[in-house]
PDB file of N, CA and C in Angstrom:
ATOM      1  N   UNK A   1      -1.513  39.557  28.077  1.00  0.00           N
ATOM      2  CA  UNK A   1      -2.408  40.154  29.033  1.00  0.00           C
ATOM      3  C   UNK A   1      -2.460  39.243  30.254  1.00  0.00           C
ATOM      4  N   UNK A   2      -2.279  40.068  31.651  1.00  0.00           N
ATOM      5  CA  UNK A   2      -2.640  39.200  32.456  1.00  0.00           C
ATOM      6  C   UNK A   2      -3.408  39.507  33.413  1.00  0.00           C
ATOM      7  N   UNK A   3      -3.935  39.216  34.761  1.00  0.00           N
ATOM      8  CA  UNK A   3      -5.727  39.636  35.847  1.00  0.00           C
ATOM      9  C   UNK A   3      -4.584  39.554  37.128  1.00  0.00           C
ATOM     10  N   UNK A   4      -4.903  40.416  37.520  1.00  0.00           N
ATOM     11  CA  UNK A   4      -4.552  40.540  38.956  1.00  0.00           C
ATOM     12  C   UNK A   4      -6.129  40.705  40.228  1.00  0.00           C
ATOM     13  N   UNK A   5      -6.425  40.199  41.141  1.00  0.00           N
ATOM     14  CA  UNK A   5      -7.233  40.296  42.223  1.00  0.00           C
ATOM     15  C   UNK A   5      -6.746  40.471  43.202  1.00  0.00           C
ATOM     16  N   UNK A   6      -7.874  41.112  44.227  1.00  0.00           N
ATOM     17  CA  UNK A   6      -7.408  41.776  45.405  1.00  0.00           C
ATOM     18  C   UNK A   6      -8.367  41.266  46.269  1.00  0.00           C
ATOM     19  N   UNK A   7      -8.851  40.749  47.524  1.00  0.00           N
ATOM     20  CA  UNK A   7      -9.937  40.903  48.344  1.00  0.00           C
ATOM     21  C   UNK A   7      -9.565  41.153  49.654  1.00  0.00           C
ATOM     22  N   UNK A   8      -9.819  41.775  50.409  1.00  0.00           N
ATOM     23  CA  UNK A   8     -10.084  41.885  51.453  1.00  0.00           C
ATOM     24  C   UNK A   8     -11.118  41.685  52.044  1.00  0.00           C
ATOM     25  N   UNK A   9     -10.974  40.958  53.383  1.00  0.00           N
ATOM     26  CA  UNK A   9     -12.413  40.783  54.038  1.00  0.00           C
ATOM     27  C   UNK A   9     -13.036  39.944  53.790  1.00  0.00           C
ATOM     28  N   UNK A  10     -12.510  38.981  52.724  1.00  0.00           N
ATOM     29  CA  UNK A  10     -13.219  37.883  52.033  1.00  0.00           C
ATOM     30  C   UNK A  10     -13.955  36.969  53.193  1.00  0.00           C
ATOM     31  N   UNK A  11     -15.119  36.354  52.433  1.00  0.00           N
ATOM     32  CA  UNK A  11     -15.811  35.697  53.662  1.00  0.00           C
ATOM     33  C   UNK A  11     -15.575  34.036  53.373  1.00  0.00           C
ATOM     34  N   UNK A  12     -15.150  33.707  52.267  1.00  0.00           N
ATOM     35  CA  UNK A  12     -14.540  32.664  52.376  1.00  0.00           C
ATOM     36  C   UNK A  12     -13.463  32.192  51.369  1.00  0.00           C
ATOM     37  N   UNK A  13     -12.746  30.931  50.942  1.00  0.00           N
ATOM     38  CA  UNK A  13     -12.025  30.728  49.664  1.00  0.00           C
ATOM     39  C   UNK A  13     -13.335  30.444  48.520  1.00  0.00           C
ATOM     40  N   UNK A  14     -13.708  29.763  48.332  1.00  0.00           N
ATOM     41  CA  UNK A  14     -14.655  29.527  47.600  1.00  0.00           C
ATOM     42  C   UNK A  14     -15.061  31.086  46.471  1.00  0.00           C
ATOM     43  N   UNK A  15     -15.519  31.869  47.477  1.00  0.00           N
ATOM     44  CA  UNK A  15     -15.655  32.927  47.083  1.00  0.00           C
ATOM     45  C   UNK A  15     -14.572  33.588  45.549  1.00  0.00           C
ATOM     46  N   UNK A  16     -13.661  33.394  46.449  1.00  0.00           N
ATOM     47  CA  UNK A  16     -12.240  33.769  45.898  1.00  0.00           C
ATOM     48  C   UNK A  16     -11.918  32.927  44.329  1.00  0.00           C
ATOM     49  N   UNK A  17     -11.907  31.604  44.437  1.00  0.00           N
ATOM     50  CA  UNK A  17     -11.770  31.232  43.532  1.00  0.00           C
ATOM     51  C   UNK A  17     -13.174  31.150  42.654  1.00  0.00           C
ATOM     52  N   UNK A  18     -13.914  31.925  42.624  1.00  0.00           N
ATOM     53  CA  UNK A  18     -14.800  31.751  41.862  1.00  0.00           C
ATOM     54  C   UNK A  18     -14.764  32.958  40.758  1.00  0.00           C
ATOM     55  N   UNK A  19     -14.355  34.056  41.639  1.00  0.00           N
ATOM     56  CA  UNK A  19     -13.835  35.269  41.266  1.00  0.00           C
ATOM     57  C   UNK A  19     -12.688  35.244  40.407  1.00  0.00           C
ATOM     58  N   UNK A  20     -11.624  34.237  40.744  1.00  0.00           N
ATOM     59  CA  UNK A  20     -10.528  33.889  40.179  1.00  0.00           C
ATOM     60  C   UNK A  20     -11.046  33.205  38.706  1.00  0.00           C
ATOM     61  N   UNK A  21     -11.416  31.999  38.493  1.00  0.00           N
ATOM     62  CA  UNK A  21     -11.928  31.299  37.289  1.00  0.00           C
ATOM     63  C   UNK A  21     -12.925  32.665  36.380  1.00  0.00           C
ATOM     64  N   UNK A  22     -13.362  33.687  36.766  1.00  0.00           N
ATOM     65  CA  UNK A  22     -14.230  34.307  35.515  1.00  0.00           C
ATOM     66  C   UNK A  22     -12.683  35.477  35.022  1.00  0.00           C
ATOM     67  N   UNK A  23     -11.699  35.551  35.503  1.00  0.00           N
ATOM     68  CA  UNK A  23     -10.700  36.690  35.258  1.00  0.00           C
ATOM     69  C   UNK A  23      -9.527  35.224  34.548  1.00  0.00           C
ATOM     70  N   UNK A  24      -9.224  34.380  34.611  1.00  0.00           N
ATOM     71  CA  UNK A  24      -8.771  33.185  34.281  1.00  0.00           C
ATOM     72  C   UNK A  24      -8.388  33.440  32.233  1.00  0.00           C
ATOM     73  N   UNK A  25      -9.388  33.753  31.618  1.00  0.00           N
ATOM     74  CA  UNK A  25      -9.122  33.832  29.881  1.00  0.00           C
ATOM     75  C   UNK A  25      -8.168  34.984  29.734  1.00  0.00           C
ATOM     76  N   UNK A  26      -7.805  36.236  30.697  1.00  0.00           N
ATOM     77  CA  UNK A  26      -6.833  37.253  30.696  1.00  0.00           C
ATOM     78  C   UNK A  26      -5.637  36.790  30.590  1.00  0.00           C
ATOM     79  N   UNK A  27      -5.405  35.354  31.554  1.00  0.00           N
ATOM     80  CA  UNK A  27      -4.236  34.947  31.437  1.00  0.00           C
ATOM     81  C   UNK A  27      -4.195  33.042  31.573  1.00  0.00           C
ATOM     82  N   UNK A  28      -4.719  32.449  30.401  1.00  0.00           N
ATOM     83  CA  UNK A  28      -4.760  30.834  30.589  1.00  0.00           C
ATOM     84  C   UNK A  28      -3.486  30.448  30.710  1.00  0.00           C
ATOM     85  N   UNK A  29      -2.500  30.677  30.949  1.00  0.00           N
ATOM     86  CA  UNK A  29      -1.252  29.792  30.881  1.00  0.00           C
ATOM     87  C   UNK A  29      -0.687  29.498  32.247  1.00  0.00           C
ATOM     88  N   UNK A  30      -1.191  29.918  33.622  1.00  0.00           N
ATOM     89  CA  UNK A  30      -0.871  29.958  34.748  1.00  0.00           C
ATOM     90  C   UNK A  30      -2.140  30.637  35.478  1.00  0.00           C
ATOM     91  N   UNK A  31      -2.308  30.241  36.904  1.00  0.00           N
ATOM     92  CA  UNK A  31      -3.055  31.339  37.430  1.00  0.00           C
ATOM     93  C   UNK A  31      -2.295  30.320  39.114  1.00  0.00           C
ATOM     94  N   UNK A  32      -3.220  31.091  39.880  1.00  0.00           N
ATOM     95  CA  UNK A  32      -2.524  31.103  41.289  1.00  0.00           C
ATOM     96  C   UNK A  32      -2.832  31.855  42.434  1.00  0.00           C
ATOM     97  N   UNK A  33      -3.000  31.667  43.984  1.00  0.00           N
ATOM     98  CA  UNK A  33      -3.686  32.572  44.473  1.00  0.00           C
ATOM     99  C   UNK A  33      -2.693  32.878  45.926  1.00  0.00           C
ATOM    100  N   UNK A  34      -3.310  33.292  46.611  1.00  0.00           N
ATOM    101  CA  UNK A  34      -2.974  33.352  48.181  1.00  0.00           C
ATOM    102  C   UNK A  34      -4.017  33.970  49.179  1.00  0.00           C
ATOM    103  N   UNK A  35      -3.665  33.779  50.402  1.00  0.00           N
ATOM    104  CA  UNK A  35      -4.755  33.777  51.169  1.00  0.00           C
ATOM    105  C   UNK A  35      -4.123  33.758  52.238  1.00  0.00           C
ATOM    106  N   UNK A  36      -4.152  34.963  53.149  1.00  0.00           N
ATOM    107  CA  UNK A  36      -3.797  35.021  54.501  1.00  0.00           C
ATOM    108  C   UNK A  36      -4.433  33.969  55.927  1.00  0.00           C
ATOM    109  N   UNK A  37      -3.330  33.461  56.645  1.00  0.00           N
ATOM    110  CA  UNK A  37      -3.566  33.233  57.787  1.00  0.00           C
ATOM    111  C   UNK A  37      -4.683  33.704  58.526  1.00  0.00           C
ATOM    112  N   UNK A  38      -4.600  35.123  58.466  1.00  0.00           N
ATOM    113  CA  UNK A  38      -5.292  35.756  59.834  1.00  0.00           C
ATOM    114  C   UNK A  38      -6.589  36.147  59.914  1.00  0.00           C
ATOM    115  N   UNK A  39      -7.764  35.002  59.836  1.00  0.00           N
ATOM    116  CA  UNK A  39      -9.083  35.070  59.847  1.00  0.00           C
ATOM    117  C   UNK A  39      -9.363  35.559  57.971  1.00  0.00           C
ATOM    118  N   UNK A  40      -8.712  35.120  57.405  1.00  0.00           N
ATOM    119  CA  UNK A  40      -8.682  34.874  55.719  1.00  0.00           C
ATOM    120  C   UNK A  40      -9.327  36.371  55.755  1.00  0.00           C
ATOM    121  N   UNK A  41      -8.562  37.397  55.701  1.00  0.00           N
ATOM    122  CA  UNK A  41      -9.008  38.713  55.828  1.00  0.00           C
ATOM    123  C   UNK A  41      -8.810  39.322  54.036  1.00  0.00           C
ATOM    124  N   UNK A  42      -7.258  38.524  53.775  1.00  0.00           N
ATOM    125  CA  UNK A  42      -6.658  39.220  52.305  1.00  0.00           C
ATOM    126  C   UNK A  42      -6.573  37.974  51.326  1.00  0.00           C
ATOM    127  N   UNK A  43      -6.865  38.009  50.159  1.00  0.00           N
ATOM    128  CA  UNK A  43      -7.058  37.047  49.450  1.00  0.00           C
ATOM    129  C   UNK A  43      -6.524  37.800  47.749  1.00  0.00           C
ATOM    130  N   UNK A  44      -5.487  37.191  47.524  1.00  0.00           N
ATOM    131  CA  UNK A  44      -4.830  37.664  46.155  1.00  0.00           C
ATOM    132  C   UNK A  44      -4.321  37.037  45.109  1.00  0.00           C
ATOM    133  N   UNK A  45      -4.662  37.335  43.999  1.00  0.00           N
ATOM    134  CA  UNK A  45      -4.582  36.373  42.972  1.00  0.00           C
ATOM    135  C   UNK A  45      -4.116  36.734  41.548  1.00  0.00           C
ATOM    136  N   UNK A  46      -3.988  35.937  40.684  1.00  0.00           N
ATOM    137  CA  UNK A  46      -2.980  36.335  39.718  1.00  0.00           C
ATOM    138  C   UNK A  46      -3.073  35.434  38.228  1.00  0.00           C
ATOM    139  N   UNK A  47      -3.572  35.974  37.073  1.00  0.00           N
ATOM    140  CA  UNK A  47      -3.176  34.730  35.952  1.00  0.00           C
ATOM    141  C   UNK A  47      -2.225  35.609  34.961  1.00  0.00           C
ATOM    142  N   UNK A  48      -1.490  34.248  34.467  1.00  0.00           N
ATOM    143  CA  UNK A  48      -0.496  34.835  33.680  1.00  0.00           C
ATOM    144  C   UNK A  48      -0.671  34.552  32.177  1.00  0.00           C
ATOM    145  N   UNK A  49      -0.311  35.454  31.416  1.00  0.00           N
ATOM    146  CA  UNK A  49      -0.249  35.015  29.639  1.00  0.00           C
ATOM    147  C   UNK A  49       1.418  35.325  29.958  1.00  0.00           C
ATOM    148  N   UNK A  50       2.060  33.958  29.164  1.00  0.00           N
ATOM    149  CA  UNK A  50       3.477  33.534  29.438  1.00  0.00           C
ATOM    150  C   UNK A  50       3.542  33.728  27.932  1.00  0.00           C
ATOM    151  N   UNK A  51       4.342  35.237  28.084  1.00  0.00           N
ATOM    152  CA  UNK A  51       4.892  35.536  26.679  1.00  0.00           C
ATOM    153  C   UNK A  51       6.471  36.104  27.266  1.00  0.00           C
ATOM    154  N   UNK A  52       6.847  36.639  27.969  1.00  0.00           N
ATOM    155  CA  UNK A  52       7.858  36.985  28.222  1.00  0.00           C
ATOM    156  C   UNK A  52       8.267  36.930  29.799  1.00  0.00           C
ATOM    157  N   UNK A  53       8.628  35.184  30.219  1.00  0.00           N
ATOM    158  CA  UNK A  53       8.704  34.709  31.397  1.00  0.00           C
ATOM    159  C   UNK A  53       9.458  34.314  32.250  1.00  0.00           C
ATOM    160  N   UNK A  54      10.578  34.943  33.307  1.00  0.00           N
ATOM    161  CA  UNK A  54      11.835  33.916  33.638  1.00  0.00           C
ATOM    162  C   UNK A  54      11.314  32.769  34.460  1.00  0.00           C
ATOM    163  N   UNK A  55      11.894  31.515  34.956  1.00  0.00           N
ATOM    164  CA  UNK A  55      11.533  31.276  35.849  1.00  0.00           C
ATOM    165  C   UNK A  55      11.274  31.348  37.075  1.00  0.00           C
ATOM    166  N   UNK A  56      10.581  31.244  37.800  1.00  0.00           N
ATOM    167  CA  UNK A  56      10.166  31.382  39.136  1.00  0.00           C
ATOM    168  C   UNK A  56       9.318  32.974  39.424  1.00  0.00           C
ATOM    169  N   UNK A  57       8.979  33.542  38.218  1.00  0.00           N
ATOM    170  CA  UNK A  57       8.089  34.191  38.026  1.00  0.00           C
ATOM    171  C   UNK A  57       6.367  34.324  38.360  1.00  0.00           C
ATOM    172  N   UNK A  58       6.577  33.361  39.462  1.00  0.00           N
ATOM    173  CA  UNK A  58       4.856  32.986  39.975  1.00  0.00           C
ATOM    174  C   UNK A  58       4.444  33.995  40.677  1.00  0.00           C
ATOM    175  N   UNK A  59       3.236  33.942  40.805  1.00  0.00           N
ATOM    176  CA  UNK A  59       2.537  35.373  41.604  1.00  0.00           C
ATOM    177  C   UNK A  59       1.761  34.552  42.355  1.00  0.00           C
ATOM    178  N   UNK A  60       0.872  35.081  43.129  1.00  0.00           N
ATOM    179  CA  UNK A  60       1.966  36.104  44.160  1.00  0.00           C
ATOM    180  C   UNK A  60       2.917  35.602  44.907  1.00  0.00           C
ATOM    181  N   UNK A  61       3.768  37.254  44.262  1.00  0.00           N
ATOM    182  CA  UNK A  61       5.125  36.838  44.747  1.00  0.00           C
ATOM    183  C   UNK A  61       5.523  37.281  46.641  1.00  0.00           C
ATOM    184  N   UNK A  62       6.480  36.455  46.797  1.00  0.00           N
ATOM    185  CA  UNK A  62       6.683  36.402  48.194  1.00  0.00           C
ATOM    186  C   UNK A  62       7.852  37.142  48.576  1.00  0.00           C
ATOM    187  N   UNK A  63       8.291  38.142  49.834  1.00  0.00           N
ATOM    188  CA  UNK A  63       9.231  38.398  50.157  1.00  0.00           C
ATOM    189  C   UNK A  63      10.200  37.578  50.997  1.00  0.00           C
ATOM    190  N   UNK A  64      11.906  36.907  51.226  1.00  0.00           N
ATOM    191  CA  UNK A  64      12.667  36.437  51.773  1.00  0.00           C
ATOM    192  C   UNK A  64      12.057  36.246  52.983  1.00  0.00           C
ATOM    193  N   UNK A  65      11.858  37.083  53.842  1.00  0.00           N
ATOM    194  CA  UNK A  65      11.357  36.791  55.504  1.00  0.00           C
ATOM    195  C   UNK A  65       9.633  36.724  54.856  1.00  0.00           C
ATOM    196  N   UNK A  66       9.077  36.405  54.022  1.00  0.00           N
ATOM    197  CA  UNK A  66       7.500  35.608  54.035  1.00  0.00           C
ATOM    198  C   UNK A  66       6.561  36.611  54.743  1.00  0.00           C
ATOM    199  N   UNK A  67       7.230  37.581  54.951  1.00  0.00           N
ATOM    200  CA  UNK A  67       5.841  38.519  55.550  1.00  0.00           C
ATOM    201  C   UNK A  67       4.929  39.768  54.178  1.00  0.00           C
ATOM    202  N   UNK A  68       6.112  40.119  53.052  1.00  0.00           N
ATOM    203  CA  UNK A  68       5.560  40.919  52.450  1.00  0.00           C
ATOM    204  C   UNK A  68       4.549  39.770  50.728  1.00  0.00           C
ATOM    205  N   UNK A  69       3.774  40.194  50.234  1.00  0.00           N
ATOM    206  CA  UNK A  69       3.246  39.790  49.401  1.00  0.00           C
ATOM    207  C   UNK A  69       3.011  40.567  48.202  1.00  0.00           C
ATOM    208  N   UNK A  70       3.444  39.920  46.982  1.00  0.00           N
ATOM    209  CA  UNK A  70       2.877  40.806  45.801  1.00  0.00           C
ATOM    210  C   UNK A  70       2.446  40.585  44.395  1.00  0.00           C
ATOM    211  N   UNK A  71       1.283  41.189  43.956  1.00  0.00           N
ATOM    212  CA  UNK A  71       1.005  40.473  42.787  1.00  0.00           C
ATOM    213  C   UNK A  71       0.818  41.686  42.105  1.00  0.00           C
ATOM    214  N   UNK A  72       0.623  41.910  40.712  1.00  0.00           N
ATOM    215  CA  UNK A  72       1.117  43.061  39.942  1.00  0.00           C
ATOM    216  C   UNK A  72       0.950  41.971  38.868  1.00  0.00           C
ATOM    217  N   UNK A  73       0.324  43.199  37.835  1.00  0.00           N
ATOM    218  CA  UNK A  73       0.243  43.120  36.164  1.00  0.00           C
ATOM    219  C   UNK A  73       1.487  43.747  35.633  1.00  0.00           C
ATOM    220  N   UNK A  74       2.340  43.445  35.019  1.00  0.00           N
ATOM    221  CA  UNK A  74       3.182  44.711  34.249  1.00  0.00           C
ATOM    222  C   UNK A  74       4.414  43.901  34.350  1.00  0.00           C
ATOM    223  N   UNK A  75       5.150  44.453  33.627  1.00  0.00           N
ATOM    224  CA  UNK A  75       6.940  44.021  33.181  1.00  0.00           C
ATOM    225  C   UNK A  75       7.535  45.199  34.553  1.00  0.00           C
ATOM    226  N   UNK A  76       8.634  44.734  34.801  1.00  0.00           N
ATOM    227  CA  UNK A  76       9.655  45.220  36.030  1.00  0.00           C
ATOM    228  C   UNK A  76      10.903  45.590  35.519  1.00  0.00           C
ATOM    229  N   UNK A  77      10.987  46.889  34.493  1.00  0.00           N
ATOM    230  CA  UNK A  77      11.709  47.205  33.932  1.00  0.00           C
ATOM    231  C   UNK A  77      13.232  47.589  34.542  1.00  0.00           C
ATOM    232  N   UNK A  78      12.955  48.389  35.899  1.00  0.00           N
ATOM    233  CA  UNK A  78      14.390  48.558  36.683  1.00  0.00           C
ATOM    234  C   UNK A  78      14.898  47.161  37.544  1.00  0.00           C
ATOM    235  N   UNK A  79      14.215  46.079  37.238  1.00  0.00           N
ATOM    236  CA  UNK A  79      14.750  44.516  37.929  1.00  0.00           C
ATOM    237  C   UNK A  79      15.909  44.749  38.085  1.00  0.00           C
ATOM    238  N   UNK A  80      16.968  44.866  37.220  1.00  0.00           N
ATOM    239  CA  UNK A  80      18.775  44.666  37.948  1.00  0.00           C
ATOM    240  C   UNK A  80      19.043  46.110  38.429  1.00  0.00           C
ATOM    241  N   UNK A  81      18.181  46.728  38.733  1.00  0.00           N
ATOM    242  CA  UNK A  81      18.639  48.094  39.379  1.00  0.00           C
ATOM    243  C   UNK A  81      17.997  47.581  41.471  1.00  0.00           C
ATOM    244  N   UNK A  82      17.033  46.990  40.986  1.00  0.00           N
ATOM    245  CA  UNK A  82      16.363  46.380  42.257  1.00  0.00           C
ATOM    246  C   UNK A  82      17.001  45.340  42.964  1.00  0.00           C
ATOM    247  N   UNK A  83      17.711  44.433  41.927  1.00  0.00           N
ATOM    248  CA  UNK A  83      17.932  43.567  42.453  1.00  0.00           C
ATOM    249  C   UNK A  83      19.142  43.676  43.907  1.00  0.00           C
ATOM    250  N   UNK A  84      20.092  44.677  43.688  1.00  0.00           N
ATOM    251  CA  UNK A  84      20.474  44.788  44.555  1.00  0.00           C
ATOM    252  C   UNK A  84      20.476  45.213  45.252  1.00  0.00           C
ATOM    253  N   UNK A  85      19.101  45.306  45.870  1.00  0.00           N
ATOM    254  CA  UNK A  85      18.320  45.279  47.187  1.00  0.00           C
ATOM    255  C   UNK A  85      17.408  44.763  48.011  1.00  0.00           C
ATOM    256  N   UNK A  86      17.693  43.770  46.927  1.00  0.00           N
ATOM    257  CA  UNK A  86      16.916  42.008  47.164  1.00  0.00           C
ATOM    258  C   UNK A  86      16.776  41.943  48.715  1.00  0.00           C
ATOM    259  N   UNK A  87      17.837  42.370  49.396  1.00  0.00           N
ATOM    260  CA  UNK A  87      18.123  41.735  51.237  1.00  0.00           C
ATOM    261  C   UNK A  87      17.654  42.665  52.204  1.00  0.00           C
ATOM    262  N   UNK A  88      16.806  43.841  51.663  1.00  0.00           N
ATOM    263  CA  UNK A  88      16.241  45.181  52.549  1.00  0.00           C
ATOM    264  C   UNK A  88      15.575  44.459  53.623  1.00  0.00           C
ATOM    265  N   UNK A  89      14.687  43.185  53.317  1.00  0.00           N
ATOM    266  CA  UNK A  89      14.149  42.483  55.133  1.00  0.00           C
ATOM    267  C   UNK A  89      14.902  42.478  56.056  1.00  0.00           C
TER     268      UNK A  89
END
């Protein structure tokens, strides 16, 4: 099992990680966040239960050109169907 969070509009980090630590027992083996630049508007977060993990599997995950962001609960079953379209930025 793992917690995914979303905020928008957040009024500060603090906030965020406080929110983060009570969703934290969904997934103790990792957790992790992010937090936009632009007047900390989007704030997203992620814990993992590491049962079936490759590496570099951290959330949230980042797109090549650093503009897209994503965090998601769930297995990525069409991955090598995706993958080769890894370079769409």
């Amino acid at each position: 099992m793992c917690g995914i969070l979303a905020f928008t509009a957040l009024a500060d980090l603090q906030t965020g990680l406080r929110a983060l630590a009570t969703i934290n027992p969904r997934g103790p083996d990792e957790n992790s966040y992010w937090r936009s630049d632009i007047s900390s508007s989007v704030f997203l977060a992620n814990t993992r239960l590491a049962i079936q993990d490759l590496p570099g599997g951290r959330q949230p995950m980042q797109g090549p050109a650093g503009i897209i962001r994503l965090v998601y609960n769930g297995e990525l079953f069409n991955g090598n169907f995706l993958r080769r379209y890894r370079d769409w930025e």
